[in-house]
C-alpha atoms as a PDB file:
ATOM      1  CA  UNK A   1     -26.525 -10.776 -33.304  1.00  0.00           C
ATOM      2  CA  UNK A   2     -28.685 -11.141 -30.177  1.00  0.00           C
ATOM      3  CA  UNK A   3     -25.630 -12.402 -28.153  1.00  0.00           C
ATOM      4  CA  UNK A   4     -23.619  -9.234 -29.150  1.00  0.00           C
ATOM      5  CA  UNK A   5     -26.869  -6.998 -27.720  1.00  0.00           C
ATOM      6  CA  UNK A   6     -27.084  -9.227 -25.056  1.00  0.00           C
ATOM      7  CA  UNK A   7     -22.859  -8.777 -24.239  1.00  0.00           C
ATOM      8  CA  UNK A   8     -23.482  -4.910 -24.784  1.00  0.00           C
ATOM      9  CA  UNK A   9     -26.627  -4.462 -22.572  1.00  0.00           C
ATOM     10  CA  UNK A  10     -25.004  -6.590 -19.548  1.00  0.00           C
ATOM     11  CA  UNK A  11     -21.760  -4.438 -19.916  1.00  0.00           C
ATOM     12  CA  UNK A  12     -24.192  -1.357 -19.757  1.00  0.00           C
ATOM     13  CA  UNK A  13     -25.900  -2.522 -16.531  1.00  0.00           C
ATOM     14  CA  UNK A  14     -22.230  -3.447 -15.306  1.00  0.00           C
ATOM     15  CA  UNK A  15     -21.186   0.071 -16.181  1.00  0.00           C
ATOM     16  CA  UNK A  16     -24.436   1.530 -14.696  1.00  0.00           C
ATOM     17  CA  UNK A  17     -24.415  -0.399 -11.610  1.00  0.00           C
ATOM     18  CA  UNK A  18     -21.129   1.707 -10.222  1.00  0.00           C
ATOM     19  CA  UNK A  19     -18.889  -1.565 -10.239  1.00  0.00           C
ATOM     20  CA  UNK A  20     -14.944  -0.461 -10.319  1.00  0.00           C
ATOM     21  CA  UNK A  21     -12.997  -2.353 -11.910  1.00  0.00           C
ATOM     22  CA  UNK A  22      -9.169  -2.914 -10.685  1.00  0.00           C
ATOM     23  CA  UNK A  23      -6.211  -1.590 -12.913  1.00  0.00           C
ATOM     24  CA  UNK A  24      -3.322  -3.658 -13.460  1.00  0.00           C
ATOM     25  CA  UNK A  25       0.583  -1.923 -15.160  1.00  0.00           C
ATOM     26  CA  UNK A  26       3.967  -2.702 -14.289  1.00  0.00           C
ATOM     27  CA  UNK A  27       6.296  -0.148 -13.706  1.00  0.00           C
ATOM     28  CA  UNK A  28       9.803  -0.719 -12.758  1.00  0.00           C
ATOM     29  CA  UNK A  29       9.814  -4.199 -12.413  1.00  0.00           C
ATOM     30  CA  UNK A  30       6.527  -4.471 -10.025  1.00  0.00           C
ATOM     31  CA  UNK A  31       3.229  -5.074 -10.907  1.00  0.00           C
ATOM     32  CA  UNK A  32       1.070  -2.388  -9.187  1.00  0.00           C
ATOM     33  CA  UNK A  33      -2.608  -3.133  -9.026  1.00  0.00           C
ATOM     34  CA  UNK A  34      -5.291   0.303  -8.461  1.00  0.00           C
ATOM     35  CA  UNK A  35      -8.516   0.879  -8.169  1.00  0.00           C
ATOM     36  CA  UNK A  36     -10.633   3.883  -7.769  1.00  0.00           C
ATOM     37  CA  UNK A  37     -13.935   3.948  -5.620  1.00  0.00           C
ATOM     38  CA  UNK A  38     -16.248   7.208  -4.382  1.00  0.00           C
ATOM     39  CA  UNK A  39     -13.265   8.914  -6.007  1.00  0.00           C
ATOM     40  CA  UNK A  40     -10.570   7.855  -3.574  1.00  0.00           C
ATOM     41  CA  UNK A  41      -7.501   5.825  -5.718  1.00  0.00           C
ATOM     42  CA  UNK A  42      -5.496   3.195  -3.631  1.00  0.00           C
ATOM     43  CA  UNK A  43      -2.623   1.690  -5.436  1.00  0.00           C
ATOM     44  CA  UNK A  44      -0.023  -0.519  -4.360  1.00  0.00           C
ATOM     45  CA  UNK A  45       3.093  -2.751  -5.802  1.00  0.00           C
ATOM     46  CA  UNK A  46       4.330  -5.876  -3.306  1.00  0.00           C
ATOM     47  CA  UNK A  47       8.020  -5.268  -2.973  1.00  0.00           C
ATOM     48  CA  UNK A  48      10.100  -8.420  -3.635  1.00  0.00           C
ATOM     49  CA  UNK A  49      12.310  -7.944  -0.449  1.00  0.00           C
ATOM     50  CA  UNK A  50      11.136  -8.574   2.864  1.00  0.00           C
ATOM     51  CA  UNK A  51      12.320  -6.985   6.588  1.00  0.00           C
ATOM     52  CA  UNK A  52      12.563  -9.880   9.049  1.00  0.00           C
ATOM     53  CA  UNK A  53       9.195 -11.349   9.532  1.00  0.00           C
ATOM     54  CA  UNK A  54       7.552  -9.068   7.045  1.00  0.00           C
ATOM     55  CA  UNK A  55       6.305  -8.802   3.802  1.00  0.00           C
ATOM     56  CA  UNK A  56       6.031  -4.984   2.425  1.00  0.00           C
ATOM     57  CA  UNK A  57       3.517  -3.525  -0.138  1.00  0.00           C
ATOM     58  CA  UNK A  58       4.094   0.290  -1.326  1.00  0.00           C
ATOM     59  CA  UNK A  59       0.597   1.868  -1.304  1.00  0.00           C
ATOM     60  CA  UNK A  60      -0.001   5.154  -2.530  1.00  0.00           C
ATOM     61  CA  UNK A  61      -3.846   6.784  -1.786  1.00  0.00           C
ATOM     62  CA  UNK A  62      -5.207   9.782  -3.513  1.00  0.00           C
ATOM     63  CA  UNK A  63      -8.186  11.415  -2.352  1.00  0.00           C
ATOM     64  CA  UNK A  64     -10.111  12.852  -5.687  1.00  0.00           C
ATOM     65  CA  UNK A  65     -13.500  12.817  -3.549  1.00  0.00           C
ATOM     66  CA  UNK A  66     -15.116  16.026  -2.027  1.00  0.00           C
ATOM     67  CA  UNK A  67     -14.780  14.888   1.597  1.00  0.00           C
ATOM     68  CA  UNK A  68     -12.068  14.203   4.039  1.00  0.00           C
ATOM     69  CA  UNK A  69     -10.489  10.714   3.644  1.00  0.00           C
ATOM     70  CA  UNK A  70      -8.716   8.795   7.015  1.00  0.00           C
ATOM     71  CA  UNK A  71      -6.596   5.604   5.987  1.00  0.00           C
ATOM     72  CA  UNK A  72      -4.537   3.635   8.414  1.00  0.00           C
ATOM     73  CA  UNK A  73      -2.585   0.338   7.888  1.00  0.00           C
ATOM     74  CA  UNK A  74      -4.443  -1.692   9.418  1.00  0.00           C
ATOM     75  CA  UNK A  75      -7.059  -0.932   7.326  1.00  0.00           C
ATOM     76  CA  UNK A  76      -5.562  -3.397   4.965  1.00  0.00           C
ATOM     77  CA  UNK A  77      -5.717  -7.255   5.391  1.00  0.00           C
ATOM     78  CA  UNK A  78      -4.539 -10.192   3.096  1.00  0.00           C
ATOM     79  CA  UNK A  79      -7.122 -12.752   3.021  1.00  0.00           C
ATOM     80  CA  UNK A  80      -5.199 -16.467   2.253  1.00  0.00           C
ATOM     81  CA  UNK A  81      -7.122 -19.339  -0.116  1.00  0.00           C
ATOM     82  CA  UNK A  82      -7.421 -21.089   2.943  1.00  0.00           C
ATOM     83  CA  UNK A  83      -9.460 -18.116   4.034  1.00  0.00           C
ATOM     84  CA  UNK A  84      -7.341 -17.251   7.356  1.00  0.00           C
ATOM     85  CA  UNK A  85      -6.266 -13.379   7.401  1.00  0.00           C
ATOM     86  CA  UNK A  86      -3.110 -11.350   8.163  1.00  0.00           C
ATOM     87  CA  UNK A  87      -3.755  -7.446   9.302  1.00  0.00           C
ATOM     88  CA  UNK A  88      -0.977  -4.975   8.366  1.00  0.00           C
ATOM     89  CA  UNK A  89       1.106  -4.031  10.992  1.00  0.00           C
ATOM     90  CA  UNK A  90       0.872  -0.358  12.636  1.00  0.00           C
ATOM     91  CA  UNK A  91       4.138   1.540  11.856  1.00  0.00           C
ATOM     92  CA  UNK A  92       4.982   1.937  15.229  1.00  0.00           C
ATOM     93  CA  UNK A  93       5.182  -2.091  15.437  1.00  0.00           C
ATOM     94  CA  UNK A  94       7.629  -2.021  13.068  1.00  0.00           C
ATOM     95  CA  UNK A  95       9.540   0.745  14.180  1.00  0.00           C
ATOM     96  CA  UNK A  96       9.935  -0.352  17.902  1.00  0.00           C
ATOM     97  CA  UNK A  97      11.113  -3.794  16.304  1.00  0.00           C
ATOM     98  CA  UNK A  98      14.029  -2.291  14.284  1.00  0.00           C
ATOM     99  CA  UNK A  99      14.867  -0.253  17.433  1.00  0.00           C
ATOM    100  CA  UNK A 100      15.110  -3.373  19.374  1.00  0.00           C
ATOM    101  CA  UNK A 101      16.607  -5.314  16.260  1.00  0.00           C
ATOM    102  CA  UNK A 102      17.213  -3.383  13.205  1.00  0.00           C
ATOM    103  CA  UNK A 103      20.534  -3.614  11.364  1.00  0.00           C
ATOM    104  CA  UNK A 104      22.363  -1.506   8.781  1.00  0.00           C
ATOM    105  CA  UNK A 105      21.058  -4.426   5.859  1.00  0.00           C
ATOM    106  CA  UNK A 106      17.431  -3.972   7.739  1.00  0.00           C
ATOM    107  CA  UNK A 107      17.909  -0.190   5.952  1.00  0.00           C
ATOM    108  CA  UNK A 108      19.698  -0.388   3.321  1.00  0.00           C
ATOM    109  CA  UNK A 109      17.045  -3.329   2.173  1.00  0.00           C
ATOM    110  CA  UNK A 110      14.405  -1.276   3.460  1.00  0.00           C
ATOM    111  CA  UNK A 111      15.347   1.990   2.018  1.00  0.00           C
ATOM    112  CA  UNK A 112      16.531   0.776  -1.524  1.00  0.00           C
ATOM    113  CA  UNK A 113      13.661  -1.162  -2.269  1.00  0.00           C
ATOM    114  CA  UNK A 114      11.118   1.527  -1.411  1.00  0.00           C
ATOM    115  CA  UNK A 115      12.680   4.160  -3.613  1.00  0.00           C
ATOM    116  CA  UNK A 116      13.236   1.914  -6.550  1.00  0.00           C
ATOM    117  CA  UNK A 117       9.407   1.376  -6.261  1.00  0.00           C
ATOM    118  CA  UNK A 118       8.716   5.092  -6.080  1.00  0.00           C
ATOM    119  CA  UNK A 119      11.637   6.349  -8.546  1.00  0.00           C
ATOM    120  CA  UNK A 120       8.376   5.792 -11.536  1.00  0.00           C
ATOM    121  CA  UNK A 121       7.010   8.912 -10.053  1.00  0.00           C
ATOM    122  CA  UNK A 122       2.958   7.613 -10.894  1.00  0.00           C
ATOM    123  CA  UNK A 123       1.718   9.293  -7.637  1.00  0.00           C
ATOM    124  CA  UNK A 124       2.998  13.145  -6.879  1.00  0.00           C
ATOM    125  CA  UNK A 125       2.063  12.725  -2.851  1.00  0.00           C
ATOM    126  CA  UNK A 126       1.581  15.659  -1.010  1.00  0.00           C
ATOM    127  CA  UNK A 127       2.074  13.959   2.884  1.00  0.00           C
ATOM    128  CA  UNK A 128       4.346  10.762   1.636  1.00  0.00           C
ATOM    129  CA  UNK A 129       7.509   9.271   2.087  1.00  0.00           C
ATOM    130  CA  UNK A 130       9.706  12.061   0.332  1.00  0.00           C
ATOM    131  CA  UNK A 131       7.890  15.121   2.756  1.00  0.00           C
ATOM    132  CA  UNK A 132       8.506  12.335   5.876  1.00  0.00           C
ATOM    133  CA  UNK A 133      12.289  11.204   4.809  1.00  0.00           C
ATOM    134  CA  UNK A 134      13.293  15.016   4.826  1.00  0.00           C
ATOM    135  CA  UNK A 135      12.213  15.440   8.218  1.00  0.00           C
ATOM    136  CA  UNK A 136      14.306  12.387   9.488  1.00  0.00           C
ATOM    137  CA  UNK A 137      17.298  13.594  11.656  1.00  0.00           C
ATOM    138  CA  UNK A 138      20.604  11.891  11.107  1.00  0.00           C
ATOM    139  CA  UNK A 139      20.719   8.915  13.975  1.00  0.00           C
ATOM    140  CA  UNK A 140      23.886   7.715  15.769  1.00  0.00           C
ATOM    141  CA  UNK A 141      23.629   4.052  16.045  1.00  0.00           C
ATOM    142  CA  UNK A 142      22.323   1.277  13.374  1.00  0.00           C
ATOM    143  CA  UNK A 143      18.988   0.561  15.198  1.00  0.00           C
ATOM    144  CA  UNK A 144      17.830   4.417  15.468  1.00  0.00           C
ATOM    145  CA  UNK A 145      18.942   4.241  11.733  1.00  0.00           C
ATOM    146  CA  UNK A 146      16.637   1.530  10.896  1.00  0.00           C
ATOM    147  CA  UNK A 147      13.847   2.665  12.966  1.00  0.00           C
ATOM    148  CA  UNK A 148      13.713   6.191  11.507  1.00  0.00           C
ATOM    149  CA  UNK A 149      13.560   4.676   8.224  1.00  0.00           C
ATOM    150  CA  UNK A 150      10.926   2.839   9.068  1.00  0.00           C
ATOM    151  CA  UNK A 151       9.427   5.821  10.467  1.00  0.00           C
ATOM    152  CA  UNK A 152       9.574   7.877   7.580  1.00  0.00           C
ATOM    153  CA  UNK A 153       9.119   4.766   4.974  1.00  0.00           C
ATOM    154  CA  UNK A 154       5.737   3.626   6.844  1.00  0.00           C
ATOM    155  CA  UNK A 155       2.477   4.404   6.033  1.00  0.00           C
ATOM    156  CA  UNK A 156       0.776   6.242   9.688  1.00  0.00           C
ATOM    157  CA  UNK A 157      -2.716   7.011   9.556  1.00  0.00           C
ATOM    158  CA  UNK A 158      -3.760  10.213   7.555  1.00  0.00           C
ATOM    159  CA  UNK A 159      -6.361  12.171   7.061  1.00  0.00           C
ATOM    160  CA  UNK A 160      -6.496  13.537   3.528  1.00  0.00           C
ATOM    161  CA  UNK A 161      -8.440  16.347   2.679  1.00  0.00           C
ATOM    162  CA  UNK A 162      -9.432  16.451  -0.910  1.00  0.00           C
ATOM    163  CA  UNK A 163      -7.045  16.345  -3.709  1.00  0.00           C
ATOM    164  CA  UNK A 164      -3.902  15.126  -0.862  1.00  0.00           C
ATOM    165  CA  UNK A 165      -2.389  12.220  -1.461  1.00  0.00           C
ATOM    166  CA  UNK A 166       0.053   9.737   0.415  1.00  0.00           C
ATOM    167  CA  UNK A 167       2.123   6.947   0.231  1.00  0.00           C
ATOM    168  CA  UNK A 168       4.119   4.858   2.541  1.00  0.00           C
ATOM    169  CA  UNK A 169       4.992   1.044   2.807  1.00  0.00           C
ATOM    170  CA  UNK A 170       2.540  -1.256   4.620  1.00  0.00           C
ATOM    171  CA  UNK A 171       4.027  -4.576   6.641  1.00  0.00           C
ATOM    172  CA  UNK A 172       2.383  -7.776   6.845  1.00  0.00           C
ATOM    173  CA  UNK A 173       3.901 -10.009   9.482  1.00  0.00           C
ATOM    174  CA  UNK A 174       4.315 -13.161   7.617  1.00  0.00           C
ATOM    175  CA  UNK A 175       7.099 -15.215   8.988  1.00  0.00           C
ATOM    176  CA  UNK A 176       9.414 -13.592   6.269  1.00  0.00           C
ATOM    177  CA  UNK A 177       7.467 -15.116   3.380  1.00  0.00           C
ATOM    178  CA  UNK A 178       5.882 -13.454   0.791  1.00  0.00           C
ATOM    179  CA  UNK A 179       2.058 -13.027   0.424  1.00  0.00           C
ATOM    180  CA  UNK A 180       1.651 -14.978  -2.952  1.00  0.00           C
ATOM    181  CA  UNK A 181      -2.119 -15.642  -3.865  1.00  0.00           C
ATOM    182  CA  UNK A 182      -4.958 -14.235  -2.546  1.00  0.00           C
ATOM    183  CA  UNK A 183      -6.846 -11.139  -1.353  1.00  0.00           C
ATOM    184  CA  UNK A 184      -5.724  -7.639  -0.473  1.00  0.00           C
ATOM    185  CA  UNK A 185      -8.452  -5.720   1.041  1.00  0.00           C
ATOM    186  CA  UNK A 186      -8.778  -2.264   2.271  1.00  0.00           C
ATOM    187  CA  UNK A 187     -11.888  -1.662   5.212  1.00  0.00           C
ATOM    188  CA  UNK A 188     -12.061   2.260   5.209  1.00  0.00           C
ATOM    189  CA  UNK A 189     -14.441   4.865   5.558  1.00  0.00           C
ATOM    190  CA  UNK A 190     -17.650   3.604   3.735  1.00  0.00           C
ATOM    191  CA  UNK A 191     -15.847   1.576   1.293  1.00  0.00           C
ATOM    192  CA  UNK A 192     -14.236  -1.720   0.455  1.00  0.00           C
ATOM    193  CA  UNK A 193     -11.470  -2.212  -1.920  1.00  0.00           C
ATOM    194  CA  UNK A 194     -10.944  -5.743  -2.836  1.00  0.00           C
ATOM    195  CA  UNK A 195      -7.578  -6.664  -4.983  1.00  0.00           C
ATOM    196  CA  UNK A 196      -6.600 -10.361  -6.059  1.00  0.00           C
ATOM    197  CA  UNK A 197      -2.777 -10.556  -5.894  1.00  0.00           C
ATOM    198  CA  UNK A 198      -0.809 -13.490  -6.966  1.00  0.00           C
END
């Protein structure tokens, strides 16, 4: 009996103590991971193709908190269990590569992948991929094609004023492997969300 009061009393300090506590589902196929802090809700799925040297993660970010809310990519970093750390490429890394190097498979990979992850509708964004993908002009040749859908795939930073949301895909540059296990954590604004992936 004491170690039940005992259980219930640490969860109620636990509770109390304003600890969030990361949300796993699967949804499509991918296992998203979420987590909620000052009310601000990052959630993200690792995509199981990669784009040449990168590994991609669809992140979606609602701001539920009464403030504005800036998030960038490289806000993000992947911490390895041998402790060295990868920083998520800025979009217009990736885009300038695919201009210099993209090919048709770079977007139909790219494209195809990113809107199977989305097609679960969990997140309705108001300043995401579909708004961005609309705006997207029709390109003439391959490499414009694969850097505008970067472009319009790619998380840029935002500034979300309360109850906006976004999404994009984030690119680690990881040789073209995937992440595997370890950390994903987000540095922004006064908080830190910390994610164990596998």
């Amino acid at each position: 009996m004491n170690r039940i009061v005992w259980a219930c009393a640490l969860a109620f300090v636990w509770a109390c103590s304003g600890q969030a506590q990361v949300i796993e589902f699967e949804s499509n196929g991918l296992k998203y991971l979420t987590l909620t802090k000052s009310g601000v809700t990052i959630m993200f799925a690792t995509l199981p193709q990669r784009l040449r040297d990168y590994a991609i993660l669809q992140v979606a970010v609602s701001n539920g908190s009464k403030s504005p809310y800036v998030i960038r990519p490289e806000d993000f970093t992947y911490v390895r269990l041998d402790g060295s750390v990868l920083r998520a490429s800025a979009a217009r890394v990736v885009v300038t590569l695919l201009e210099q190097r993209g090919s048709a498979s770079d977007v139909i990979k790219l494209v195809t992948s990113y809107e199977n992850s989305i097609s679960g509708g969990h997140l309705k964004s108001t300043n995401g991929y579909e708004q961005r993908r609309q705006s997207v002009l029709a390109m003439g040749s391959v490499r414009l094609k694969a850097a505008a859908a970067a472009s319009a795939l790619a998380l840029v930073q935002t500034k979300l004023m309360p109850g906006e949301s976004t999404d994009g895909a984030i690119f680690f540059p990881t040789d073209g492997k995937m992440l595997g296990f370890g950390h994903i954590v987000v540095r922004t604004n006064a908080d830190v969300f910390n994610f164990t992936t596998d």
